[in-house]
Protein backbone atom coordinates (compact mmCIF):
# COMPACT_ATOMS: atom_id res chain seq x y z
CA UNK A 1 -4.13 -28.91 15.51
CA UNK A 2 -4.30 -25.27 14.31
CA UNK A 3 -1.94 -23.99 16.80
CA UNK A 4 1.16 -26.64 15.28
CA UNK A 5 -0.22 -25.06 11.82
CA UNK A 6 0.25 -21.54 13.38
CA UNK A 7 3.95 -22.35 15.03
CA UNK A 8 5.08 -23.98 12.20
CA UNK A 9 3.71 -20.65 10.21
CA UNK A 10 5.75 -18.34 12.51
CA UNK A 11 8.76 -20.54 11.95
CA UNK A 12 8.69 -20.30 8.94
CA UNK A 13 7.89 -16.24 8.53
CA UNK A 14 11.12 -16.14 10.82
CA UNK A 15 13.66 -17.44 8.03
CA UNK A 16 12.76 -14.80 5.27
CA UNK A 17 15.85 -13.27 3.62
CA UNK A 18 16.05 -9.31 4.26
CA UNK A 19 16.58 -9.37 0.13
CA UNK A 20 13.31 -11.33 -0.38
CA UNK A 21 11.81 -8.75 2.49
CA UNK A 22 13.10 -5.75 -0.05
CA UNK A 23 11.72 -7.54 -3.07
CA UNK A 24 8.20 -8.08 -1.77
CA UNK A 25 7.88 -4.51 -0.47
CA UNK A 26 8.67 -3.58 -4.18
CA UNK A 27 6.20 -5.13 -5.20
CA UNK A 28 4.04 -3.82 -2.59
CA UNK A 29 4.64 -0.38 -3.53
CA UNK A 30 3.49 -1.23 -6.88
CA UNK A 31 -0.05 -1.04 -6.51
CA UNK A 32 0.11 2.26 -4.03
CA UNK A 33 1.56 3.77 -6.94
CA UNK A 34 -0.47 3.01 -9.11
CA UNK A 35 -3.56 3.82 -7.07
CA UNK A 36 -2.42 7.21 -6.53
CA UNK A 37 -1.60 7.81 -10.33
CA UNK A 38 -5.25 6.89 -10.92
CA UNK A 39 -6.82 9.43 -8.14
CA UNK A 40 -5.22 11.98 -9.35
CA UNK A 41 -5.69 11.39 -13.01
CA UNK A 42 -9.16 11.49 -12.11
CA UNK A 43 -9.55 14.63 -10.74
CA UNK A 44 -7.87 16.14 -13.18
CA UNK A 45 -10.28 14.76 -15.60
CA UNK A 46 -13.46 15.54 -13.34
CA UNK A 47 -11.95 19.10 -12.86
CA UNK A 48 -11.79 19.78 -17.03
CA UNK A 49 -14.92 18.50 -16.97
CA UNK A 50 -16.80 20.44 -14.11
CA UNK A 51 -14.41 23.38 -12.88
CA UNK A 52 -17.12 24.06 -10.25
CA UNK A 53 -16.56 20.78 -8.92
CA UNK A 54 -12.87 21.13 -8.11
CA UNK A 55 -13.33 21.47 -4.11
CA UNK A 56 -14.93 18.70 -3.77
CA UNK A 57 -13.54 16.42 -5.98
CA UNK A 58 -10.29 17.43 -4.19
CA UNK A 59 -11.23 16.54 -1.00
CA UNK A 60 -12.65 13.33 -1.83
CA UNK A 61 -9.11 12.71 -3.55
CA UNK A 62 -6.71 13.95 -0.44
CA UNK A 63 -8.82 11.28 1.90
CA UNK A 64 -8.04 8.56 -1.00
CA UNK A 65 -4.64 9.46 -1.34
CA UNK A 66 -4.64 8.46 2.17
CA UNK A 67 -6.20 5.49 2.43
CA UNK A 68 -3.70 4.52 -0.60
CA UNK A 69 -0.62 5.75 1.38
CA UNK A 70 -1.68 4.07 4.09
CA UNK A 71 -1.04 0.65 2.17
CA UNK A 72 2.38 1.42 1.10
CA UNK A 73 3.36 2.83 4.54
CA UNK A 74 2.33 -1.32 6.00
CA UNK A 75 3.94 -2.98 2.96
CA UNK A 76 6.93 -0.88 4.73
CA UNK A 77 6.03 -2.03 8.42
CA UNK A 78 5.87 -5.08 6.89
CA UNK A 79 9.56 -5.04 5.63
CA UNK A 80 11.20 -4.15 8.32
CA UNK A 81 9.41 -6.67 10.76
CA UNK A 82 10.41 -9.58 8.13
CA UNK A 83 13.96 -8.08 8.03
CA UNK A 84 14.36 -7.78 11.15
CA UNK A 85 13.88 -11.43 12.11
């Protein structure tokens, strides 16, 4: 039963308009954004706060900045696979 559920799933995923494809990665890059507006907002903050803590606060930050990135870069995977079909 799950596997007609899964075909039927694929099918569908297969008929998505390359504009819908752009519009959902816009969205997607929304939060990525905003994530890294928010990281770096924060260490700005935490560094007039603590100057002695600046190192380490921007270390912690580059690795989140990453992990954020990392979102938008598969919201972009993601666009191209769903145009591409």
């Amino acid at each position: 039963m799950s596997n007609i559920v899964l075909a039927q799933a694929a099918e569908a995923a297969g008929n998505i308009n390359p504009g819908l494809a752009a519009i959902g990665y816009g969205l997607g890059a929304v939060g990525p954004g905003i994530g890294v507006g928010l990281i770096w907002a924060a260490v700005i903050n935490g560094t007039a706060r603590q100057p002695e803590a600046q190192g380490q606060l921007q270390g912690i930050a580059w690795i989140s900045f990453v992990l954020v990135e990392v979102l938008a870069l598969i919201g972009l995977v993601v666009y191209f696979i769903a145009s591409a079909a």
